[in-house]
PDB file of N, CA and C in Angstrom:
ATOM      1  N   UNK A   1       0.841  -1.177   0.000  1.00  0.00           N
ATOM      2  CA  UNK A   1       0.000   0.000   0.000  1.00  0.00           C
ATOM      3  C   UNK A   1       0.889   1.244   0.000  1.00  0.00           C
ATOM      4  N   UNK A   2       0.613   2.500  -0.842  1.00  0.00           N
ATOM      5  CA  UNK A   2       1.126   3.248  -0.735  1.00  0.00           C
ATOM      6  C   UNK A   2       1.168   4.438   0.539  1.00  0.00           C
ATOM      7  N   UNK A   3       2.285   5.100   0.587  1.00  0.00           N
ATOM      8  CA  UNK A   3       2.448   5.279   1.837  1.00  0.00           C
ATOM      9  C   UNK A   3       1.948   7.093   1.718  1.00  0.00           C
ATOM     10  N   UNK A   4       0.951   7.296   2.541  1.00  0.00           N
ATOM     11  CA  UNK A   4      -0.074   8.871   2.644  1.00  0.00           C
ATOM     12  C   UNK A   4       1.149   9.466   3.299  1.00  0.00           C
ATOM     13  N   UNK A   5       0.695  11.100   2.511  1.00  0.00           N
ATOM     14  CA  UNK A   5       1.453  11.892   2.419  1.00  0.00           C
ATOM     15  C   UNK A   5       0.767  12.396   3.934  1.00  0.00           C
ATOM     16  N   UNK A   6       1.872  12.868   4.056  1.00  0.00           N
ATOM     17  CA  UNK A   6       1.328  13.957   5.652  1.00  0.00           C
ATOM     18  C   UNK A   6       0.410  15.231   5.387  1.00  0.00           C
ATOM     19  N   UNK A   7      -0.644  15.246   6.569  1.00  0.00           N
ATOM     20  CA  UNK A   7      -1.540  16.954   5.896  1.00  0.00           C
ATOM     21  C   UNK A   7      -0.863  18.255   6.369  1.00  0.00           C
ATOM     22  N   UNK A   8      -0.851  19.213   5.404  1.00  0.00           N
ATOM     23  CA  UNK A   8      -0.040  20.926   6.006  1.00  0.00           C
ATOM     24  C   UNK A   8      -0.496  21.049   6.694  1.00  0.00           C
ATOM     25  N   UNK A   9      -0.035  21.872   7.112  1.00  0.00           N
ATOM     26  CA  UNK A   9      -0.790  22.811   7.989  1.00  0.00           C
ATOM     27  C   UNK A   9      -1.373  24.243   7.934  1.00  0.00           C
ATOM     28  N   UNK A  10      -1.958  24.908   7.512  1.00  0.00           N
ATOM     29  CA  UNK A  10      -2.470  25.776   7.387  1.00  0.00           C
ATOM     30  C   UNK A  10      -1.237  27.350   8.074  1.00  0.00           C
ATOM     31  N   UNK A  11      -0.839  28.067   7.614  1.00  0.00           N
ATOM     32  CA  UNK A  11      -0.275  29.334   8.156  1.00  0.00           C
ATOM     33  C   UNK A  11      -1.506  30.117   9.128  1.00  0.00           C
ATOM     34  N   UNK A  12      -1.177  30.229  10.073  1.00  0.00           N
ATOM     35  CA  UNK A  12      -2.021  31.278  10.873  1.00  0.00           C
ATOM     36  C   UNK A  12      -0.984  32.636  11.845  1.00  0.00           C
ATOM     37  N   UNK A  13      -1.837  33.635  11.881  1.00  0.00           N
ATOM     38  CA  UNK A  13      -1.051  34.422  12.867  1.00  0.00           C
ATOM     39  C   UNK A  13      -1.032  34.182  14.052  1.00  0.00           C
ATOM     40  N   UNK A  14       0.381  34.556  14.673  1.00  0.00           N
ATOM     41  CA  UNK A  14       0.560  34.154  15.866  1.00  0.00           C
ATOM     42  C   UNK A  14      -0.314  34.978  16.783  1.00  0.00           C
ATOM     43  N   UNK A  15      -0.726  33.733  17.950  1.00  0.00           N
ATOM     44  CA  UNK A  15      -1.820  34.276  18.729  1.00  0.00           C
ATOM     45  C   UNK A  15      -1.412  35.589  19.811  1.00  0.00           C
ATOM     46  N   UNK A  16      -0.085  35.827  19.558  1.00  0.00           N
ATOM     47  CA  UNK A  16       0.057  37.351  20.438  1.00  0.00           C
ATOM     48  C   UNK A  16      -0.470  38.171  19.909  1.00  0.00           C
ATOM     49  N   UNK A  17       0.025  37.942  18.364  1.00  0.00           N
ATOM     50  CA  UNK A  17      -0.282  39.058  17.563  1.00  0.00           C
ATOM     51  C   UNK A  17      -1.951  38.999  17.335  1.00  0.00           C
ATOM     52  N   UNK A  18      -2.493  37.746  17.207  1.00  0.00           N
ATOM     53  CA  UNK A  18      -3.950  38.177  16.528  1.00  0.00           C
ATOM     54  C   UNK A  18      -4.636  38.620  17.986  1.00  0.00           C
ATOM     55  N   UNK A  19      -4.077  38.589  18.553  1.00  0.00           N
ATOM     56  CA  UNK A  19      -4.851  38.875  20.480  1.00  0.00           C
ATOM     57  C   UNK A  19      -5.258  40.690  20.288  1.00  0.00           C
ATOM     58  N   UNK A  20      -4.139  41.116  19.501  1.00  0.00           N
ATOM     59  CA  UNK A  20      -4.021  42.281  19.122  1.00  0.00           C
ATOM     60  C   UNK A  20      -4.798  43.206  18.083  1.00  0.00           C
ATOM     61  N   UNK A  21      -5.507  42.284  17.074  1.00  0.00           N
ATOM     62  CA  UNK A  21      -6.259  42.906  16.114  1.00  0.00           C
ATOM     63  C   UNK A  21      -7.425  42.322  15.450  1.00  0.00           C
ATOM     64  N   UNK A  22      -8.069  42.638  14.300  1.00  0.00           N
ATOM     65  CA  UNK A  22      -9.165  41.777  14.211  1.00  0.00           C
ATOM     66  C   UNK A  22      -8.816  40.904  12.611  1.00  0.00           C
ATOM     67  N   UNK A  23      -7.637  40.718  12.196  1.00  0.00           N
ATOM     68  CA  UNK A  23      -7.212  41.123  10.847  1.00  0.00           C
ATOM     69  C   UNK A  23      -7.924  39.096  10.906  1.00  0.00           C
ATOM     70  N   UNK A  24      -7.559  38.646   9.474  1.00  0.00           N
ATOM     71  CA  UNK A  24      -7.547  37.023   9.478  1.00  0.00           C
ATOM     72  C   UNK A  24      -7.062  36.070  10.017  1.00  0.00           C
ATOM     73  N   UNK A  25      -7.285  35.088  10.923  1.00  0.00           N
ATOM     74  CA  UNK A  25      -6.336  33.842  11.385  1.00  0.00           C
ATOM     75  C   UNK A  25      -5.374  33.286  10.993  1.00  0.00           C
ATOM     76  N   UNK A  26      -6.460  32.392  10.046  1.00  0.00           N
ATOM     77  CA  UNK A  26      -5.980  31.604   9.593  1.00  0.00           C
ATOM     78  C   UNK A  26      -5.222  32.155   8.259  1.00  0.00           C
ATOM     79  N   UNK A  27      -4.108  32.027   7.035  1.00  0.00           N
ATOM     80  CA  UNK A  27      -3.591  32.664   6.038  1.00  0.00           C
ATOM     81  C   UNK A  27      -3.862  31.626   5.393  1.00  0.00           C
ATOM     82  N   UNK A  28      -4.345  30.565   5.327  1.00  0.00           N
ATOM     83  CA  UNK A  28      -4.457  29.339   4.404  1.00  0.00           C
ATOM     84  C   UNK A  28      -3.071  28.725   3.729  1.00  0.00           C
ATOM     85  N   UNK A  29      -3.332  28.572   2.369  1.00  0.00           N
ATOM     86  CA  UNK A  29      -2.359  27.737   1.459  1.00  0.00           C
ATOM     87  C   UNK A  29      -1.995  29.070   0.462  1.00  0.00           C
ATOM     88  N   UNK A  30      -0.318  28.706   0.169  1.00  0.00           N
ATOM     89  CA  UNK A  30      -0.398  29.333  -0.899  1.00  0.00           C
ATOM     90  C   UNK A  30       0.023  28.736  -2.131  1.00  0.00           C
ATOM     91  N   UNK A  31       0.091  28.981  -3.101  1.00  0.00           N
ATOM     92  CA  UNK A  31      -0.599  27.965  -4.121  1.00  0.00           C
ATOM     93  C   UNK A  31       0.174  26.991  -4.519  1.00  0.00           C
ATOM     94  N   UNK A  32       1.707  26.981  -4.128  1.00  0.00           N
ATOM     95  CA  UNK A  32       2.257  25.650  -3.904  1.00  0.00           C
ATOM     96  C   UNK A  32       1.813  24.796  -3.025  1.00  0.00           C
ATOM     97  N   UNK A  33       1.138  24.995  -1.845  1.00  0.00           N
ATOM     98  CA  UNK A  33       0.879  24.255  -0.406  1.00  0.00           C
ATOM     99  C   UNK A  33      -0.202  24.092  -0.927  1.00  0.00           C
ATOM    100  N   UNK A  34      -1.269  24.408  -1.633  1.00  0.00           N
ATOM    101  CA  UNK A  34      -2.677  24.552  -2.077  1.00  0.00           C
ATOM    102  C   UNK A  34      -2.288  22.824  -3.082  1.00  0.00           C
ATOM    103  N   UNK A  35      -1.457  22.926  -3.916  1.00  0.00           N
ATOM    104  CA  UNK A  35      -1.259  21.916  -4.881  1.00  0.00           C
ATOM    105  C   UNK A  35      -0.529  20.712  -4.564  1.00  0.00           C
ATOM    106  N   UNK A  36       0.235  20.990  -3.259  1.00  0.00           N
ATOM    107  CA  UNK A  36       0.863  19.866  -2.440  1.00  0.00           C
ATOM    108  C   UNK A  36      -0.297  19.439  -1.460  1.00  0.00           C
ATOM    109  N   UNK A  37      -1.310  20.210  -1.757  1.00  0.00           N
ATOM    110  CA  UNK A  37      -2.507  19.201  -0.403  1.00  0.00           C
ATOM    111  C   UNK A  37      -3.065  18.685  -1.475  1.00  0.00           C
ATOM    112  N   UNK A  38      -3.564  18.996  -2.538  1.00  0.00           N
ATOM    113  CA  UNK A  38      -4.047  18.594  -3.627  1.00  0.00           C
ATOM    114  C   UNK A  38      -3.606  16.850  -4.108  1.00  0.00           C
ATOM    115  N   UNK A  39      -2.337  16.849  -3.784  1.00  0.00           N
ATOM    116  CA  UNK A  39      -1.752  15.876  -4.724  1.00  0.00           C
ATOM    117  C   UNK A  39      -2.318  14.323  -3.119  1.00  0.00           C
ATOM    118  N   UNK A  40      -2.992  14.652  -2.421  1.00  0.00           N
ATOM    119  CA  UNK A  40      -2.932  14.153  -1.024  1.00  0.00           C
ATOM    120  C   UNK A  40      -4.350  13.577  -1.308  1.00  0.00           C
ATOM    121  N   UNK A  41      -5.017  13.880  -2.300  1.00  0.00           N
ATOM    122  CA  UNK A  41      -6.463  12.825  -2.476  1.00  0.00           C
ATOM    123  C   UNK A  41      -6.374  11.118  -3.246  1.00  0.00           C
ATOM    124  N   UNK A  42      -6.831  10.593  -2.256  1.00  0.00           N
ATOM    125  CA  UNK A  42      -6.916   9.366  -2.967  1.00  0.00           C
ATOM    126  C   UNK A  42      -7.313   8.608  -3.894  1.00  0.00           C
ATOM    127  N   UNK A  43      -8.376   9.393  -4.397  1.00  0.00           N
ATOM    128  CA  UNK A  43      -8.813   9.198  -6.074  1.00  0.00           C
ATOM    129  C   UNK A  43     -10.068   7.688  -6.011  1.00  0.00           C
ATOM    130  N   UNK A  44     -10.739   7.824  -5.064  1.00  0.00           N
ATOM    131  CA  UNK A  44     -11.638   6.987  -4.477  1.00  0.00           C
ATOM    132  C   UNK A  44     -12.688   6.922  -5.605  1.00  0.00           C
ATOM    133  N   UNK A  45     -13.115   5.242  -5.576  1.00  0.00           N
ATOM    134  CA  UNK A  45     -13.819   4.920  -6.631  1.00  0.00           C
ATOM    135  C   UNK A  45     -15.178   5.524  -7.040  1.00  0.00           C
ATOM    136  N   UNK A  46     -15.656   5.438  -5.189  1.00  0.00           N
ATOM    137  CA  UNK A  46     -16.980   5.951  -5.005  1.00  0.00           C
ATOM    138  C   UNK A  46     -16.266   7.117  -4.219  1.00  0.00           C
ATOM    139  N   UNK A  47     -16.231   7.973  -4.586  1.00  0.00           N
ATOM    140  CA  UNK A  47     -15.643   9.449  -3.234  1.00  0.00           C
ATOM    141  C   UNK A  47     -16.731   9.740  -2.171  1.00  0.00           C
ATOM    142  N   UNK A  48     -16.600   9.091  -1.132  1.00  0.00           N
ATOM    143  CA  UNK A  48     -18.073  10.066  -0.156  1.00  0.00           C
ATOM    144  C   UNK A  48     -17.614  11.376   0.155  1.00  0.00           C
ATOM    145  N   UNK A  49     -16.769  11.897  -0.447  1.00  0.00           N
ATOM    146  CA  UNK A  49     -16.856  13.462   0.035  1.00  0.00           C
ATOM    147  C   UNK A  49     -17.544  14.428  -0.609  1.00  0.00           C
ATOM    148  N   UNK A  50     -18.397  13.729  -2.011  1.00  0.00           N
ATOM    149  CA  UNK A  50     -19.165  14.608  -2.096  1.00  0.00           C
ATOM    150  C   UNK A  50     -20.470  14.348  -2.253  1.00  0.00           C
ATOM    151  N   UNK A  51     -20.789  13.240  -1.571  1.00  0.00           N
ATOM    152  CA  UNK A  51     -22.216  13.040  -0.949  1.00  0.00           C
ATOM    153  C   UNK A  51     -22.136  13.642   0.454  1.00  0.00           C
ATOM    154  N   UNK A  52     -21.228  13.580   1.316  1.00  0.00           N
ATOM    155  CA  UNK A  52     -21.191  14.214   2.287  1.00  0.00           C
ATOM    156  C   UNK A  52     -20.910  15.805   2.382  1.00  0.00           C
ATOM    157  N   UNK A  53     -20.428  16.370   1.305  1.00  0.00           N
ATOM    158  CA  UNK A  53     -20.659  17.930   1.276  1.00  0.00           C
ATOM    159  C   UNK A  53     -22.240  18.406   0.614  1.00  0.00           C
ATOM    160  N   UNK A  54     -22.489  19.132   2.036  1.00  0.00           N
ATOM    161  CA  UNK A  54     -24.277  19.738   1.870  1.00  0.00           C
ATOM    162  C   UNK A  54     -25.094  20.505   0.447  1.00  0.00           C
ATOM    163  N   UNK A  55     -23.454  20.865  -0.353  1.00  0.00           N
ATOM    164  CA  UNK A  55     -24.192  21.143  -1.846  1.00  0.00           C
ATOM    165  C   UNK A  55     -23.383  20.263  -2.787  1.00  0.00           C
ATOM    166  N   UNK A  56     -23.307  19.491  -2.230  1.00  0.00           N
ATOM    167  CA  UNK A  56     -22.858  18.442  -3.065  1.00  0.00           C
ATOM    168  C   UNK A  56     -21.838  18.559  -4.677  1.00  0.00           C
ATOM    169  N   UNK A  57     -20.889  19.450  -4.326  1.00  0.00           N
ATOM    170  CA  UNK A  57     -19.433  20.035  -5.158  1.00  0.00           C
ATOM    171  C   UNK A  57     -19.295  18.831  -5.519  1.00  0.00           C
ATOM    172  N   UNK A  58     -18.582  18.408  -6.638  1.00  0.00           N
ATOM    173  CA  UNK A  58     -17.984  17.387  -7.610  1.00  0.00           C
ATOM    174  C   UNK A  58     -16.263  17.845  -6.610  1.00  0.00           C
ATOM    175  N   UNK A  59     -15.811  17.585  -5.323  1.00  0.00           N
ATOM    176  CA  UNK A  59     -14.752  17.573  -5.266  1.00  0.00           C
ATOM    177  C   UNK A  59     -13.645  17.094  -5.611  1.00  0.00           C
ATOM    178  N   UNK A  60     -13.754  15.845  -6.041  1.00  0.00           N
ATOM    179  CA  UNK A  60     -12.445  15.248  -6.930  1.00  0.00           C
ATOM    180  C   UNK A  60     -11.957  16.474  -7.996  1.00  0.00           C
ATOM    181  N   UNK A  61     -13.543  16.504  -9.170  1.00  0.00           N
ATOM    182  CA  UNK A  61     -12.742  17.781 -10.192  1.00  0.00           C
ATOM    183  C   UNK A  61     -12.504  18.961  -9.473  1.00  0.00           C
ATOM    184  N   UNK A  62     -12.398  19.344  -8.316  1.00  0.00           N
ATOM    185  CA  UNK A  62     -12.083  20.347  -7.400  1.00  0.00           C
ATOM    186  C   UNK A  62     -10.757  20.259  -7.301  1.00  0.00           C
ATOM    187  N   UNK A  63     -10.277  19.316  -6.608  1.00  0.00           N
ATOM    188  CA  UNK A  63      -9.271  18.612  -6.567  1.00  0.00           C
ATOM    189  C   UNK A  63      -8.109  18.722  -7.793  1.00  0.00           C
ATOM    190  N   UNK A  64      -8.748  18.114  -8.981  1.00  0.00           N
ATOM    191  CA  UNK A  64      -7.820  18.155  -9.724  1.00  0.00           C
ATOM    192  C   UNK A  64      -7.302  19.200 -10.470  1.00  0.00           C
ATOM    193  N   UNK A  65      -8.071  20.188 -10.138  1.00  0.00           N
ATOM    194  CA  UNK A  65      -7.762  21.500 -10.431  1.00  0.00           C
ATOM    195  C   UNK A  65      -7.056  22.178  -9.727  1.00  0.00           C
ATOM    196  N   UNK A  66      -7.168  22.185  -8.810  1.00  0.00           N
ATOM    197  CA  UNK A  66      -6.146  22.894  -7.917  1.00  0.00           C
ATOM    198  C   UNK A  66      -4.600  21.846  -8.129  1.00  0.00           C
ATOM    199  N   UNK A  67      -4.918  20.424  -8.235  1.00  0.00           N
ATOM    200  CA  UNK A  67      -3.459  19.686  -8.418  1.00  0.00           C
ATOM    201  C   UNK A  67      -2.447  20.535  -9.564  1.00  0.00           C
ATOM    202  N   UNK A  68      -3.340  20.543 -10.619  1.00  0.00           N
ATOM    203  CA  UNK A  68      -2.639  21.309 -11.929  1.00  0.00           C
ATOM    204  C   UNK A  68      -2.510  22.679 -12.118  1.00  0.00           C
ATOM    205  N   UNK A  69      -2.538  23.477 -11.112  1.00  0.00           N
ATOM    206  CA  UNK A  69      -2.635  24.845 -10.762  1.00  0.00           C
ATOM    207  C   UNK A  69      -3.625  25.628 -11.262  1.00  0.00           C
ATOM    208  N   UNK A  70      -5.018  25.095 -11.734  1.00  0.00           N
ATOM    209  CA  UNK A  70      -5.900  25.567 -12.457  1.00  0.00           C
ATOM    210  C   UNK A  70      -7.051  26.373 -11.382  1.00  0.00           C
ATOM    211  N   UNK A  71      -6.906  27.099 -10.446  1.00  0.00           N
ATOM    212  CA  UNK A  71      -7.517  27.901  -9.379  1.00  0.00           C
ATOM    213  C   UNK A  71      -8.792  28.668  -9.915  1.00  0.00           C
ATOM    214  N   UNK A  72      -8.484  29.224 -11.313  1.00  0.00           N
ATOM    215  CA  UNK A  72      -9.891  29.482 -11.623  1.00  0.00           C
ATOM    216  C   UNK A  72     -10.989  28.622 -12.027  1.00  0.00           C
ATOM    217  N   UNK A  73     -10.067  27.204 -12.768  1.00  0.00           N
ATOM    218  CA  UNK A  73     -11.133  26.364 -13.119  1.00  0.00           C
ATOM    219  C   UNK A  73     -11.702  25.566 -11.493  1.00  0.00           C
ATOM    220  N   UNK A  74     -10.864  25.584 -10.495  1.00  0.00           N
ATOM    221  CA  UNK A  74     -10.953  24.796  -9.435  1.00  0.00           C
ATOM    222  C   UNK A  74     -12.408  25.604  -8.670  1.00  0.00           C
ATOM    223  N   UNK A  75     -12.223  27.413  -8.710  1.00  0.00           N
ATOM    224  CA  UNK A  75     -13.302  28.087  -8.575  1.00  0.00           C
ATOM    225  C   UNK A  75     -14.687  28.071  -9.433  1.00  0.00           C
ATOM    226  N   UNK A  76     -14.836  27.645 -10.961  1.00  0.00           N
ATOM    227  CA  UNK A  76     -15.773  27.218 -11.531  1.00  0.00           C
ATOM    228  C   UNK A  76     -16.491  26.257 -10.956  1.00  0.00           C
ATOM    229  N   UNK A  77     -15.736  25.191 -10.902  1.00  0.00           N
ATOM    230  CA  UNK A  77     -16.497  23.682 -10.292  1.00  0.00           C
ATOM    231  C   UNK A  77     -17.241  23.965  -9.009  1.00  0.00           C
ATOM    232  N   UNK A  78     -16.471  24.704  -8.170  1.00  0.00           N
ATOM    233  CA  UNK A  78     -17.376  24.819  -6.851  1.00  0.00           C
ATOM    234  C   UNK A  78     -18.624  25.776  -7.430  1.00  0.00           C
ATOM    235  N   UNK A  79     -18.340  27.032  -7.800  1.00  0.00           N
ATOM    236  CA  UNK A  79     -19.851  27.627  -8.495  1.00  0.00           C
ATOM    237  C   UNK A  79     -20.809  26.872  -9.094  1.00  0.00           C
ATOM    238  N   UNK A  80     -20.307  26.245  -9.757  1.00  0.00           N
ATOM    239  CA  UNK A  80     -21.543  25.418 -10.445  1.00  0.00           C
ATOM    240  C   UNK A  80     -22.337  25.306  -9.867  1.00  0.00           C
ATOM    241  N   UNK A  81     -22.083  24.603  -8.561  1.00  0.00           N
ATOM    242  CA  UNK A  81     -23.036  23.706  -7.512  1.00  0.00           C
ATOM    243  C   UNK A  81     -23.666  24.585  -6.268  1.00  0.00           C
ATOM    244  N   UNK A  82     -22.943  25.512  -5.837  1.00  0.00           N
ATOM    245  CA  UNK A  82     -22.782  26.606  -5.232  1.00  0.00           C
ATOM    246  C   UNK A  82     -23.194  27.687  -5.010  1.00  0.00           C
ATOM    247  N   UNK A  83     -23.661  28.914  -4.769  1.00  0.00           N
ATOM    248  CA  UNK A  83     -23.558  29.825  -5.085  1.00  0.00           C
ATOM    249  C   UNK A  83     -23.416  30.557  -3.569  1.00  0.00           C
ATOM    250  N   UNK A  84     -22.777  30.015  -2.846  1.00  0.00           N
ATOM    251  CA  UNK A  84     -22.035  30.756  -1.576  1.00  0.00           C
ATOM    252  C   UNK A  84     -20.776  31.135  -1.835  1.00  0.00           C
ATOM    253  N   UNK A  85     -20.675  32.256  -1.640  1.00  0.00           N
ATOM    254  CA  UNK A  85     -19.175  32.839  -1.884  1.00  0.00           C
ATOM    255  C   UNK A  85     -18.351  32.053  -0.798  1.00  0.00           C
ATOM    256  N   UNK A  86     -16.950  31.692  -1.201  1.00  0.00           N
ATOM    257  CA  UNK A  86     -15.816  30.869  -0.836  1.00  0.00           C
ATOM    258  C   UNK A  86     -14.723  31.355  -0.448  1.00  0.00           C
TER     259      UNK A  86
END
């Protein structure tokens, strides 16, 4: 079996500093770390992750968009299904 990649971790500000203001937490991925979590899906036959997401996103092609650095097409796919801003 192949051996799973470890998950990032997300960049956040340090909690002295965010104690201090109201700015964002968390800083997320940036679009190398975005495409190195990407490459971390297992490519599942039946995927329950998107019967289990409440608007039901096609996340694999989510997925593979962001793998290939395609961020706007990765933002299409979620609209489709969507229409909560992200």
């Amino acid at each position: 079996m192949a051996e799973r990649m470890a998950r990032l971790k997300a960049r956040e500000q340090d909690p002295k500093v965010r104690a201090t203001n109201f700015e964002e937490v968390c800083y997320g991925f940036d679009a190398q770390e975005a495409q190195r979590e990407a490459s971390r899906c297992l490519h599942c036959k039946n995927p329950r992750c998107v019967g289990a997401c409440p608007v039901s996103i096609r996340i694999p092609e989510f997925i593979a968009a962001v793998k290939e650095g395609d961020f706007a097409g990765a933002a299409a796919v979620i609209a489709q299904d969507s229409s909560l801003p992200a």
